[in-house]
Every structure is written in C-alpha cells, then in structure tokens.
C-alpha atoms as a PDB file:
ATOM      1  CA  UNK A   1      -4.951  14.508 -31.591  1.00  0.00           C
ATOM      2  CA  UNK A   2      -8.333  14.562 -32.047  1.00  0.00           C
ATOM      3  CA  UNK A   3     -10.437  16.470 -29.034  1.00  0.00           C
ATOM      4  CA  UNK A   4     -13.925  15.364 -27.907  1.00  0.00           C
ATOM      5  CA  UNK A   5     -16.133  17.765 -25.648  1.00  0.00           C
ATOM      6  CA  UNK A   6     -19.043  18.659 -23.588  1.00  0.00           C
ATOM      7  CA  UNK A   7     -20.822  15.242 -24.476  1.00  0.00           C
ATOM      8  CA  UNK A   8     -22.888  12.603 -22.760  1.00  0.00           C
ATOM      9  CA  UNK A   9     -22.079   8.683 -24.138  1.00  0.00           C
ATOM     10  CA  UNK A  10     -24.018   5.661 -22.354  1.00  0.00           C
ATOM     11  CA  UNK A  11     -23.402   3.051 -25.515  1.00  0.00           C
ATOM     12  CA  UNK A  12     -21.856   0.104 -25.606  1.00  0.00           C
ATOM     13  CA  UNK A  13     -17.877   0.745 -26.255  1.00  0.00           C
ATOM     14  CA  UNK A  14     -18.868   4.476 -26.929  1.00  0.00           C
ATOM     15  CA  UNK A  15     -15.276   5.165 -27.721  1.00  0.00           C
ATOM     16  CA  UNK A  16     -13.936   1.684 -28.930  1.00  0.00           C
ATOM     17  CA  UNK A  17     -10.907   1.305 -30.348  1.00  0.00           C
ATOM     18  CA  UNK A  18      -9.781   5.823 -30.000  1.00  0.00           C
ATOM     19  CA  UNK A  19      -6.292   6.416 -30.783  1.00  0.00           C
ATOM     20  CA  UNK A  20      -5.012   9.610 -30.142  1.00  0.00           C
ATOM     21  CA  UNK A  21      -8.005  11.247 -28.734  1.00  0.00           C
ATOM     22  CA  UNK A  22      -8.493  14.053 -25.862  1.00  0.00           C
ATOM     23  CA  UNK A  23     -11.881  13.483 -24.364  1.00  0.00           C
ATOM     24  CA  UNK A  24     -12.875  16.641 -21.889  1.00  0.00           C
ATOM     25  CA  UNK A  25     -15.883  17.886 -20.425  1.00  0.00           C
ATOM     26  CA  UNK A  26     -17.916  14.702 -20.982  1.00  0.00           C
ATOM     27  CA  UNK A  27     -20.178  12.313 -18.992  1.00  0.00           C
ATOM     28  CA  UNK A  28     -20.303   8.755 -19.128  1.00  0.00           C
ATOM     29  CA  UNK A  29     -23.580   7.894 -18.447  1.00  0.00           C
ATOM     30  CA  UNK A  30     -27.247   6.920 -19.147  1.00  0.00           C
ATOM     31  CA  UNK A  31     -29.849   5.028 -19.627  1.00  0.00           C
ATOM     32  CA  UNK A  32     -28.003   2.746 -22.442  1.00  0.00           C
ATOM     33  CA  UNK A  33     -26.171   1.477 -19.595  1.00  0.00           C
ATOM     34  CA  UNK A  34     -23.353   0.738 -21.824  1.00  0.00           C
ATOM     35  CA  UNK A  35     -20.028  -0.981 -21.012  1.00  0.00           C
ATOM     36  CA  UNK A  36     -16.336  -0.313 -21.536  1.00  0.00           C
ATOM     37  CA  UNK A  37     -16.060   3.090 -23.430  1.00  0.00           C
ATOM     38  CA  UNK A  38     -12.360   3.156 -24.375  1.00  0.00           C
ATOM     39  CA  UNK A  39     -11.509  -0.410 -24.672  1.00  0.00           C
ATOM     40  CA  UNK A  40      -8.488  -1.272 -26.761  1.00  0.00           C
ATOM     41  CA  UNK A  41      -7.294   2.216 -27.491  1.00  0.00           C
ATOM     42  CA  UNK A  42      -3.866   4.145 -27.459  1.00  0.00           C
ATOM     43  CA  UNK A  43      -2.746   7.514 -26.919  1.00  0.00           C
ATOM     44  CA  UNK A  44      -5.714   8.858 -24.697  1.00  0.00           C
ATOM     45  CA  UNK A  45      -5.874  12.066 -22.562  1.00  0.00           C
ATOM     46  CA  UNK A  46      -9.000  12.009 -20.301  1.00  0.00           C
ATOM     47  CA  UNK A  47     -10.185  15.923 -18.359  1.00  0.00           C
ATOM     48  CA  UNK A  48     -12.385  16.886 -15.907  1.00  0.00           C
ATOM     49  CA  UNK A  49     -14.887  13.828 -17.146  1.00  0.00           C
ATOM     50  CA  UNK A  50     -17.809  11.986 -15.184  1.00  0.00           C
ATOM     51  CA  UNK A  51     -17.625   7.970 -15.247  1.00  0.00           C
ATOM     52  CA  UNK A  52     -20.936   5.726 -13.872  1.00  0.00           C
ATOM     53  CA  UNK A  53     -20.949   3.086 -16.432  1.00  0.00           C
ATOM     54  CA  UNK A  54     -18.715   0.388 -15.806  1.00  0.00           C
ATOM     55  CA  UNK A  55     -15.485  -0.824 -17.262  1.00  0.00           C
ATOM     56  CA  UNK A  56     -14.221   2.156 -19.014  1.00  0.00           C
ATOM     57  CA  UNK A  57     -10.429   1.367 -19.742  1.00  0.00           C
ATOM     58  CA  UNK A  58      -9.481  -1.915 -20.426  1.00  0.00           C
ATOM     59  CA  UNK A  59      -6.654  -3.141 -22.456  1.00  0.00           C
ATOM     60  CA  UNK A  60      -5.667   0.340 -23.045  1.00  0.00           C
ATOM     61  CA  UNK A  61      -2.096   1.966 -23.390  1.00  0.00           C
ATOM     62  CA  UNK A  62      -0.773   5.347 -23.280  1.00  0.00           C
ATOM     63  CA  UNK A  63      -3.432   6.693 -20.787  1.00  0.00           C
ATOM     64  CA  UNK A  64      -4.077   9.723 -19.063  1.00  0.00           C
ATOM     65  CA  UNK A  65      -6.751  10.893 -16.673  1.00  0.00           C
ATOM     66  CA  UNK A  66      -6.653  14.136 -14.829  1.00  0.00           C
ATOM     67  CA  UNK A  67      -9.125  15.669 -12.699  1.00  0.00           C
ATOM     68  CA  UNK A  68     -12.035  13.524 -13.436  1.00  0.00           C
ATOM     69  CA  UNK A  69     -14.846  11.350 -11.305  1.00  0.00           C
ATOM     70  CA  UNK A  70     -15.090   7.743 -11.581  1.00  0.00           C
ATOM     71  CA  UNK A  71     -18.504   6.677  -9.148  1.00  0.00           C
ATOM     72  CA  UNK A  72     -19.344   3.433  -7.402  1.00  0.00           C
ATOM     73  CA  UNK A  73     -21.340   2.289 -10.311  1.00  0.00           C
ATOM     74  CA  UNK A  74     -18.163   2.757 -12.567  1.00  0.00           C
ATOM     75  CA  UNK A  75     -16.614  -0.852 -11.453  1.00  0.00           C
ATOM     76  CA  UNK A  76     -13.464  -2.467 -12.255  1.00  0.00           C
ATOM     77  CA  UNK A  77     -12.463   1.186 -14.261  1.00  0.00           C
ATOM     78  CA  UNK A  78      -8.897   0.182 -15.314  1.00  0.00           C
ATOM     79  CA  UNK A  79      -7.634  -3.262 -16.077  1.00  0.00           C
ATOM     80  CA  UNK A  80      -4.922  -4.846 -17.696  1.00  0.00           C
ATOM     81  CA  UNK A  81      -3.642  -1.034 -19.034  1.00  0.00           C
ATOM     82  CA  UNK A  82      -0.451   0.420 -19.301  1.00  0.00           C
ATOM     83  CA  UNK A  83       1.554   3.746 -19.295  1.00  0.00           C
ATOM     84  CA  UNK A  84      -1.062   5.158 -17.185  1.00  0.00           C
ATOM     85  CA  UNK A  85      -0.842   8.363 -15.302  1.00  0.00           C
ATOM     86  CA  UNK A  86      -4.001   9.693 -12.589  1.00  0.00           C
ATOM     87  CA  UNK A  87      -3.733  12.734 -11.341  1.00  0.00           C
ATOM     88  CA  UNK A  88      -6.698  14.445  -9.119  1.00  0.00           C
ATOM     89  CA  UNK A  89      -9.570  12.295  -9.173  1.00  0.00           C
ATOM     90  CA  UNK A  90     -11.683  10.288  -7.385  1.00  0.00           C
ATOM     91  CA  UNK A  91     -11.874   6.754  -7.764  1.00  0.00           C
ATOM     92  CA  UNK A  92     -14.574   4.889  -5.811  1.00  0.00           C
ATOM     93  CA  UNK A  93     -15.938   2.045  -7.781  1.00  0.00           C
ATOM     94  CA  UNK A  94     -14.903  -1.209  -6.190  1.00  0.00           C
ATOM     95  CA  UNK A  95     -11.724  -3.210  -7.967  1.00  0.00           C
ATOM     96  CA  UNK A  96     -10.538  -0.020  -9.818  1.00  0.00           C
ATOM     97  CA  UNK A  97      -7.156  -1.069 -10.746  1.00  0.00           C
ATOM     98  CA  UNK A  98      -5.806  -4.771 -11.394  1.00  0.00           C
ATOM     99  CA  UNK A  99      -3.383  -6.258 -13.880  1.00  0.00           C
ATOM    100  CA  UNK A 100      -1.625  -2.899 -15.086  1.00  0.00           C
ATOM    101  CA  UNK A 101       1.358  -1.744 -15.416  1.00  0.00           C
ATOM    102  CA  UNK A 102       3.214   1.474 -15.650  1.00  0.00           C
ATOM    103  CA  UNK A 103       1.217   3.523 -13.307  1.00  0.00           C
ATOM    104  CA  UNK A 104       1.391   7.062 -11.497  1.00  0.00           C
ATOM    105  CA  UNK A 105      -0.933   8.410  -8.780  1.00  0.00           C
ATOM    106  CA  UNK A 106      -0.970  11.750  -7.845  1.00  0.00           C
ATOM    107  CA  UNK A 107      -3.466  13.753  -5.725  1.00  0.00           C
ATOM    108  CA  UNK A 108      -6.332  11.396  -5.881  1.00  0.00           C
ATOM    109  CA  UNK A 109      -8.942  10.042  -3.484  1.00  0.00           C
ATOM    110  CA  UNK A 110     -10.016   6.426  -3.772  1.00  0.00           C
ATOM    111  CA  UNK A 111     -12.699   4.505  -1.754  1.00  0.00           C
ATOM    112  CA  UNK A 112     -12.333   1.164  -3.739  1.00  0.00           C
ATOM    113  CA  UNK A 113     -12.332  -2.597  -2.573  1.00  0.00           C
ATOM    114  CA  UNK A 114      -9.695  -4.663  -4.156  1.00  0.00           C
ATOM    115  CA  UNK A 115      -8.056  -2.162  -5.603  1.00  0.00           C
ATOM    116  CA  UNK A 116      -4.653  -2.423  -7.359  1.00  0.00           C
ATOM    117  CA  UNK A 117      -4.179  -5.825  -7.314  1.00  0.00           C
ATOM    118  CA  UNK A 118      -1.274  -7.869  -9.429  1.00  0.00           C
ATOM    119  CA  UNK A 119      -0.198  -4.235 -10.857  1.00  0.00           C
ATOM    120  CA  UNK A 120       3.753  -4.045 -11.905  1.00  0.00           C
ATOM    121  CA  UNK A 121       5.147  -0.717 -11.565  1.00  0.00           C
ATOM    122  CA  UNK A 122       2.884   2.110  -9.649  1.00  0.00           C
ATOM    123  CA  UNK A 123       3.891   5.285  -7.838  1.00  0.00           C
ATOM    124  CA  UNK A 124       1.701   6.912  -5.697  1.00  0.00           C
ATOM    125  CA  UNK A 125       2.027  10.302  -4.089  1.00  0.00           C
ATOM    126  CA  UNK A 126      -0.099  12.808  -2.108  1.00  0.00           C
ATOM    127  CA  UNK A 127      -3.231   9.932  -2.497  1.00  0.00           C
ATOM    128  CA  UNK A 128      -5.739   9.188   0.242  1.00  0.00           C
ATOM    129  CA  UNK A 129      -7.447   5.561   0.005  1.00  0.00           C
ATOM    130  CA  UNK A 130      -9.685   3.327   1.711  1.00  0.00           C
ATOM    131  CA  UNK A 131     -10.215  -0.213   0.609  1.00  0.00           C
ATOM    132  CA  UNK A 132      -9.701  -4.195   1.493  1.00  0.00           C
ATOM    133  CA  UNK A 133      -6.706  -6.280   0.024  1.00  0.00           C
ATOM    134  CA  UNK A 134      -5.152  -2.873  -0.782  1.00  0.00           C
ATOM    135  CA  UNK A 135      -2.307  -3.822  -3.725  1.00  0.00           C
ATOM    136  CA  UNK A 136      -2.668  -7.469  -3.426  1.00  0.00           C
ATOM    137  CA  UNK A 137       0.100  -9.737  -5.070  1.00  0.00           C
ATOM    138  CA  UNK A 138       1.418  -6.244  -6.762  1.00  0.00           C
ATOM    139  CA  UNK A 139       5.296  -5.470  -7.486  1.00  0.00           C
ATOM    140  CA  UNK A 140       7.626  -2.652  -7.927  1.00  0.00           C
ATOM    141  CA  UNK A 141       5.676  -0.059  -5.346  1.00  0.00           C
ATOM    142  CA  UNK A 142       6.767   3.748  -4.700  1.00  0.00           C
ATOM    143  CA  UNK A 143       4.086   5.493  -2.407  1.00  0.00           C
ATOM    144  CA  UNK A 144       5.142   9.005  -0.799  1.00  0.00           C
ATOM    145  CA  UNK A 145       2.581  10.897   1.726  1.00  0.00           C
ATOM    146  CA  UNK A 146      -0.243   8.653   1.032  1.00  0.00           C
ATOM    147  CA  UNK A 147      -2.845   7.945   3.696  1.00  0.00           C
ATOM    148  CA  UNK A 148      -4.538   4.528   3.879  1.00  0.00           C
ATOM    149  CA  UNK A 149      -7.686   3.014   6.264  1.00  0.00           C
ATOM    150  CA  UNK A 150      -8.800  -0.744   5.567  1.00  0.00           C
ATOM    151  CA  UNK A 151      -8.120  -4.177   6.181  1.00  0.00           C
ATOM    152  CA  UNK A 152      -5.643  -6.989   4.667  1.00  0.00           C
ATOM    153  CA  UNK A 153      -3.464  -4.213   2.487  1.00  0.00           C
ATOM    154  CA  UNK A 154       0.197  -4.683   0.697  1.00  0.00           C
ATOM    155  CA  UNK A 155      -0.737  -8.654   0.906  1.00  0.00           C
ATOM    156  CA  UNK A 156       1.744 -10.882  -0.914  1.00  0.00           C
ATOM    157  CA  UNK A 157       3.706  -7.713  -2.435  1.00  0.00           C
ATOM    158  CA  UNK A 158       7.032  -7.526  -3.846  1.00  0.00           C
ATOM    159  CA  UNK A 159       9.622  -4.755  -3.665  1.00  0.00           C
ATOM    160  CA  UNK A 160       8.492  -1.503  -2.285  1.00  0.00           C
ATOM    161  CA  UNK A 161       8.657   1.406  -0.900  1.00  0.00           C
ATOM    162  CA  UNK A 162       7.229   3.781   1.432  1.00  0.00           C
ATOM    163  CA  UNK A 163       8.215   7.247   2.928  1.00  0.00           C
ATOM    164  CA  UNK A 164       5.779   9.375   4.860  1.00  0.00           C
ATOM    165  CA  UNK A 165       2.743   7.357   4.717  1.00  0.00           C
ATOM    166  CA  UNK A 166      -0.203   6.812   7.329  1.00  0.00           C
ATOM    167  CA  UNK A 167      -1.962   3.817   7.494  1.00  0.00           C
ATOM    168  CA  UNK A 168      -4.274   2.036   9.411  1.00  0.00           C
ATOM    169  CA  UNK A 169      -4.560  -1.545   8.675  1.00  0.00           C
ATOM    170  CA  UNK A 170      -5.104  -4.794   9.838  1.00  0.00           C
ATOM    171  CA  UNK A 171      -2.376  -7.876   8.385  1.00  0.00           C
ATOM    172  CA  UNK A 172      -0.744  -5.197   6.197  1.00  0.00           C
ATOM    173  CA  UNK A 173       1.841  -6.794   4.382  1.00  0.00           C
ATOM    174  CA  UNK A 174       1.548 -10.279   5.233  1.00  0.00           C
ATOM    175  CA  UNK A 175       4.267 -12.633   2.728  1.00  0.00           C
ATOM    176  CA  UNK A 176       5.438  -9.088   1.193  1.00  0.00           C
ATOM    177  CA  UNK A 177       8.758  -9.998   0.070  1.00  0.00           C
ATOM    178  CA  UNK A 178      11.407  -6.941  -0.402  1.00  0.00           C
ATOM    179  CA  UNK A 179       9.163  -3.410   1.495  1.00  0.00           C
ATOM    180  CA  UNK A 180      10.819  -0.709   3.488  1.00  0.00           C
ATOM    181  CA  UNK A 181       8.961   1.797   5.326  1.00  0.00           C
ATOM    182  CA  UNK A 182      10.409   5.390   5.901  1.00  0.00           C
ATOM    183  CA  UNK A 183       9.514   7.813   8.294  1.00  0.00           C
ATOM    184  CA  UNK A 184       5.969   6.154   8.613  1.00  0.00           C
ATOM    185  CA  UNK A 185       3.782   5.352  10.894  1.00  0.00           C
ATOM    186  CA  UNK A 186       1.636   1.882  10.986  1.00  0.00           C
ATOM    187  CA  UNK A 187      -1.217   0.934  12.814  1.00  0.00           C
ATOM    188  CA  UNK A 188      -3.100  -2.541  13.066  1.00  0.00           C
ATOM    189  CA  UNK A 189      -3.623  -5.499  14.186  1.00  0.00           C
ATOM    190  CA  UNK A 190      -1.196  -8.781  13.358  1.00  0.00           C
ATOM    191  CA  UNK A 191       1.232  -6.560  11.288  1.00  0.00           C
ATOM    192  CA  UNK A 192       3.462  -8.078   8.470  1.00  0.00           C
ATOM    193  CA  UNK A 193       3.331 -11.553   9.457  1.00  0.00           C
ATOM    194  CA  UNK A 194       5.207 -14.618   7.391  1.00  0.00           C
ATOM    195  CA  UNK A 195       7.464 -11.223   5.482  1.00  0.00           C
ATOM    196  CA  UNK A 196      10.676 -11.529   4.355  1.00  0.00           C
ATOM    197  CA  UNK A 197      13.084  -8.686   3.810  1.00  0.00           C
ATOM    198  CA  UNK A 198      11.144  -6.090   5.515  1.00  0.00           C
ATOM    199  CA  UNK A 199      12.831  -3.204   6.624  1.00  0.00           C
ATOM    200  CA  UNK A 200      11.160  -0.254   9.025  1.00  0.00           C
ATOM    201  CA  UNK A 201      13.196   2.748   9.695  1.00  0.00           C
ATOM    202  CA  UNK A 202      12.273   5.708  11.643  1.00  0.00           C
ATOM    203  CA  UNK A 203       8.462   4.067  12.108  1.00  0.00           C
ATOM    204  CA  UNK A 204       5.806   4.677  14.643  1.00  0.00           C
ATOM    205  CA  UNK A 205       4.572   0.838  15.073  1.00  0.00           C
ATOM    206  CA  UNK A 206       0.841   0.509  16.855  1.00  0.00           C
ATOM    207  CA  UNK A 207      -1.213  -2.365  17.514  1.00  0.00           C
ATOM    208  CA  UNK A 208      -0.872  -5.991  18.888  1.00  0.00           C
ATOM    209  CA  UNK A 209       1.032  -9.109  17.508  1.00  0.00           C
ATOM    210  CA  UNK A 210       3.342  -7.357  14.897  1.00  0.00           C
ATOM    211  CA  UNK A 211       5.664  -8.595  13.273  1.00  0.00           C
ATOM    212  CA  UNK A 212       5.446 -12.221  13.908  1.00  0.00           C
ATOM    213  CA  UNK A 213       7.084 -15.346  11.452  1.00  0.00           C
ATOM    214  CA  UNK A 214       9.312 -12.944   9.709  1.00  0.00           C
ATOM    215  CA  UNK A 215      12.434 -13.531   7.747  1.00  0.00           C
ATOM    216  CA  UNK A 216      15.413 -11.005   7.596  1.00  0.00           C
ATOM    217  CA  UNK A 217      13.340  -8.477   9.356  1.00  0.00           C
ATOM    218  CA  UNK A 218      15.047  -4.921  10.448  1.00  0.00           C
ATOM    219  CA  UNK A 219      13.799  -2.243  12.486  1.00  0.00           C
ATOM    220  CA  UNK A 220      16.284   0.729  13.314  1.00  0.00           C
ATOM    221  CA  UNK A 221      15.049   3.974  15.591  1.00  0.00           C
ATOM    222  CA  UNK A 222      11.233   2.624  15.662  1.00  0.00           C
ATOM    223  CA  UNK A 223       8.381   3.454  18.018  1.00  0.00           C
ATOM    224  CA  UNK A 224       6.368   0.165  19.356  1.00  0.00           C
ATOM    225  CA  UNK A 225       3.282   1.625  21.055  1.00  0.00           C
ATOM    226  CA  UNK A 226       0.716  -1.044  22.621  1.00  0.00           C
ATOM    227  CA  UNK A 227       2.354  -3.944  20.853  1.00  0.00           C
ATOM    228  CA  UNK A 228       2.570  -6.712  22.787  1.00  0.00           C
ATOM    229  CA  UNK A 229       3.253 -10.275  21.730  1.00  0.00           C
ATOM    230  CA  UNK A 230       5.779  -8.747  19.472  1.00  0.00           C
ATOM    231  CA  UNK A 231       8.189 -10.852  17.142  1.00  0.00           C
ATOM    232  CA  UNK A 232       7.133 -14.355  17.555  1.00  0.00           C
ATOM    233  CA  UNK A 233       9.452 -16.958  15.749  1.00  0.00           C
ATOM    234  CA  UNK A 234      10.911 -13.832  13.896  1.00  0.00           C
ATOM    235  CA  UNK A 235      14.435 -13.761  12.337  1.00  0.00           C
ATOM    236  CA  UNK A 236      15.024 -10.095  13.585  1.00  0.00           C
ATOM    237  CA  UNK A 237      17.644  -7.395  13.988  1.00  0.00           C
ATOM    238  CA  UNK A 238      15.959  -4.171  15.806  1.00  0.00           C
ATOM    239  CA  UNK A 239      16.711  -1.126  17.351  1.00  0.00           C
ATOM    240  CA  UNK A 240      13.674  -0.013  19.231  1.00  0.00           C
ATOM    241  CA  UNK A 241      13.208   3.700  20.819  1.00  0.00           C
ATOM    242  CA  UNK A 242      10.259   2.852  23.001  1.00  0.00           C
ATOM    243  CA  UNK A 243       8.992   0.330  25.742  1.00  0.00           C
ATOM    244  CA  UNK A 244       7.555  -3.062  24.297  1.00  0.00           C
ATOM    245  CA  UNK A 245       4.572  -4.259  26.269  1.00  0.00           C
ATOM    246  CA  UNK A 246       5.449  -7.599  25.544  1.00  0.00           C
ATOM    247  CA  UNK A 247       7.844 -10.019  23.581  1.00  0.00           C
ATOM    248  CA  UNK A 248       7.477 -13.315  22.443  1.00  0.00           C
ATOM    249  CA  UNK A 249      10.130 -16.281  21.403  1.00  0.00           C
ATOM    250  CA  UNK A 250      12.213 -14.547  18.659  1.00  0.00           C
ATOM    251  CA  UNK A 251      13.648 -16.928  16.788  1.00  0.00           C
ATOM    252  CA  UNK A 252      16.886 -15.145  16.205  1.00  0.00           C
ATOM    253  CA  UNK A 253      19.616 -11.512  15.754  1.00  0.00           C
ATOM    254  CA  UNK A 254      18.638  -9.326  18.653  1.00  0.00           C
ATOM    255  CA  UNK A 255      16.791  -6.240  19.737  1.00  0.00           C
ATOM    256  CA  UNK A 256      17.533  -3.774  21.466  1.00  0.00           C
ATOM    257  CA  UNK A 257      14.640  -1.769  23.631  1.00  0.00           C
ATOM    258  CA  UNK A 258      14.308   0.494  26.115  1.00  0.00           C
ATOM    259  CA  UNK A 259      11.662  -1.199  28.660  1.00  0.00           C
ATOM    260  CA  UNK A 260      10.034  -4.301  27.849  1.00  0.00           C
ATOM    261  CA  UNK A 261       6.789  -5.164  29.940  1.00  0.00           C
ATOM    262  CA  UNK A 262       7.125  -8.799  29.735  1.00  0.00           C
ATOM    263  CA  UNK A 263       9.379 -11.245  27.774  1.00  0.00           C
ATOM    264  CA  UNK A 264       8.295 -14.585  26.998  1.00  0.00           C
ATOM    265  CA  UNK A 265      10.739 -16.766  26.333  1.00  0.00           C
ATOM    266  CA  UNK A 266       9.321 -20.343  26.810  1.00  0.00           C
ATOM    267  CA  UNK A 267      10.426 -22.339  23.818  1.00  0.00           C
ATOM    268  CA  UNK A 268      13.837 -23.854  22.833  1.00  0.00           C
ATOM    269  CA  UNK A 269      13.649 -22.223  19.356  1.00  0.00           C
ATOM    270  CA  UNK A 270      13.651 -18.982  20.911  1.00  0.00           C
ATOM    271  CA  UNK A 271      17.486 -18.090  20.486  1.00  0.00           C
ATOM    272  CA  UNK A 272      16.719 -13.997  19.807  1.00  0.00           C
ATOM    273  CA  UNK A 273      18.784 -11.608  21.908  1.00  0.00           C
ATOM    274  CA  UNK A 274      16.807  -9.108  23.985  1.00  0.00           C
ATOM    275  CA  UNK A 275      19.095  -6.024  25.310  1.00  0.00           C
ATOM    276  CA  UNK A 276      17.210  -3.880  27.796  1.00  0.00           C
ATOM    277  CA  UNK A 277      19.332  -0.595  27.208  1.00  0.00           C
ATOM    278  CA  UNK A 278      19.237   1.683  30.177  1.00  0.00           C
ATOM    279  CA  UNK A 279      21.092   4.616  28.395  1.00  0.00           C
ATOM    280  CA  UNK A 280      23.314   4.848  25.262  1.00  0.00           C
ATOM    281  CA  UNK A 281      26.839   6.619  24.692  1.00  0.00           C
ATOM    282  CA  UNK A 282      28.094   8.996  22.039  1.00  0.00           C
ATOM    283  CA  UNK A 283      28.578   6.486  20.074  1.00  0.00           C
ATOM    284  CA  UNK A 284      25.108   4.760  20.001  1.00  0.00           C
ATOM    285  CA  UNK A 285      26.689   2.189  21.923  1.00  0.00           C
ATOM    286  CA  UNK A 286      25.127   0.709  25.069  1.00  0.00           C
ATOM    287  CA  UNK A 287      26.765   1.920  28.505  1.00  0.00           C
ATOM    288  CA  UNK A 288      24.170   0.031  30.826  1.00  0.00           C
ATOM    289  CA  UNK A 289      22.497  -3.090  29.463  1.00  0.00           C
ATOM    290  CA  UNK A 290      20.807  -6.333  30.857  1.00  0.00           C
ATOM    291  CA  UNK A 291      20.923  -8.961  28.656  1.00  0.00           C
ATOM    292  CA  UNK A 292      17.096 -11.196  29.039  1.00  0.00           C
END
C-alpha cells in the first residue's frame, strides 16, 4: 500500500482513480477549489486528514476513514460508496452520505442535512447527529447508543434496529416498514405515523399525536409521557406502564394502560380495546380492570 503524508491537495480529482493508498496527515484544501479527490478508487485508508473541498469520495469501494474532519464546505462527502467504515470524525457538510452501501459508524459527530439517505446496510454506534430527513428511504439499519436532534428522521425506512438511542425528532419514522426500538427513548411531535411493523419495547415515548395510522404496531412495557391523541386509526397491540393523556379511535388489538386522561372513541371504525389496569398479578395478568 502506498502511504501519502503531511500534504496539502486543492486540484481537481487530486487523488483520482488511488488504489491501495493510505493518505494521513493531509489537508484538502485551497485556493484551486478542486472537486472530488478520491473518486473511483479502491482499497483506501484515510487518518487524521482535513476535508473543505467538496465531494471527496464518490464511487469508491473498500474505504476507510478514521479520525479525520470533513467541514461544511466539504458537501455531499460520500456517495454511491461501498465497504465503508468511519470511525471518530466529524462530519458536518450537508448531504454527507447517500446511495452507499456497506457502512459502519463508530464514535463520530455529524451536523449534516440529508444525511444518509437511500443507504443499504449501515451500523452506527456511540455517534451523535443532528440533521433533517435523517436516513431517508434507507434499509438494513443497526444503531446502538446513538444520540439524534432534528426533524423528519428514519422517513420511509426499511428494517431496523435500535437499542439505547436518544432522539429528539419530529415525524420520525413515518411509512418505516420493519423498525424496533430497544430500551430507547423518543421524543417528538406526530411520531411514526402511516408505519407498519413497528415494534417499541422498553421505550420512553414523549410528545403529542404518536403513533397514529399504523399497521401491526406493538408496544410492550413503554412509557407515554404528554402524549395525547395517541393511536388514531392504529392496528395496535400495547402494553403501556404509564398514564395516557389521551386516546383516540384505535382501529383495532388492544392496550392496556394504567390511567388514561381521556378516551375518544367517537367513530364506528374504532373497534381497539382499551383496558384500564388498576394492578397486575404474579403473572402479569390483570386482577382489576375496566374495560372502555
């Protein structure tokens, strides 16, 4: 493998074309301005390395980045890529990730719009990241103890997975097909809407409207905390740990709850089964129960 260090590049496709190459210590930058540095190359091993030109890694495969800086002027820094592994850096250049494939996450900061969007394989640990249609229309998701703020995230997604994750986000995972949640919690507005085959287990739910035009949605040992208006035309089976402000016209299966502030119930549709539990058995089972 060839090794490049302690230069500056700011040409056009400064690095065109590498295969097998280990680039460290370098800056991408200048007044050359110049465009997509490693386009079409294989077998690349990126360290400790400063990116503000834009498009650096397109149509690359075999890809590794590790502890490097990618700036808001370095835009749309990895597309259609695959076997690609990032592992503590910063990425905050808007549209960062989009058509890849193959992709691991580790320890990494990103402040990116419209990042990760149609990508087929990632995993994600130990990441923070703030952006707007977070993952958009991607597939095949693993995130572990990753922290998210933004709006309109996991839209149109398919088959994922989350354990001990944060995030605060309005219309997160609206039409995802496939997601469970683990040992989460989720806060926003309008949560998951038009889903089908999500699954929340051990959640803390917060905000209003969640979970609303659902399909084969399951919630077992969740929080609900200021959610009102909860479930609307939902197909839902739930087991709920915590008072409901308010519940609206499920559509169908039943859910069980502690307290619920108000239940609306005010459409013929509505056939969803709401057990008020006052205490539970050894056995999980309900001892005291009205049935709403």
């Amino acid at each position: 493998m060839k090794t490049i260090e302690n230069q500056t590049f700011d040409m056009e496709r400064a690095l065109y074309g590498s295969d097998g190459v280990l680039v460290r210590n370098c800056s991408f930058d200048g007044p050359a301005d110049g465009e997509s540095a490693f386009k079409e190359g294989r077998d690349i091993e990126v360290e400790h390395c400063f990116f503000n030109l834009r498009y650096p890694f397109w149509h690359d495969k075999g890809l590794k980045i590790t502890d490097s800086e990618m700036t808001q002027a370095c835009r749309a820094a990895l597309w259609y890529s695959d076997h690609v592994e990032i592992t503590g850096c910063r990425l905050h250049g808007i549209k960062a990730l989009r058509e890849c494939s193959d992709v691991s996450i580790n320890n990494c900061d990103i402040i990116s719009p419209e990042f990760g969007w149609s990508v087929r394989g990632i995993r994600m640990e130990n990441t923070t990241a703030e952006s707007e249609y977070f993952m958009m229309r991607s597939e095949n998701l693993t995130f572990r103890n990753v922290t998210f703020k933004g709006k309109y995230s996991f839209q149109y997604i398919k088959n994922a997975t989350f354990e001990n994750c944060i995030f605060d986000t309005k219309d997160a995972f609206w039409h995802g097909e496939n997601v469970t949640v683990k040992n989460s919690v989720v806060k926003g507005e309008y949560l998951a809407w038009y889903s089908n085959g999500l699954t929340l287990v051990n959640c803390k739910i917060i905000g209003t409207q969640p979970l609303c035009y659902c399909k084969n949605l399951k919630l077992a040992d969740c929080e609900m905390i200021d959610t009102d208006l909860a479930f609307e035309k939902s197909e839902v089976e739930a087991v709920i740990t915590t008072k409901v402000d308010s519940i609206k016209n499920p559509l169908s299966g039943r859910i069980q709850v502690p307290g619920v502030g108000e239940l609306i119930m005010d459409e013929d549709t509505a056939k969803g089964e709401v057990i008020v539990c006052g205490k539970k058995g050894s056995d999980g089972c309900c001892k005291i129960c009205s049935f709403a």
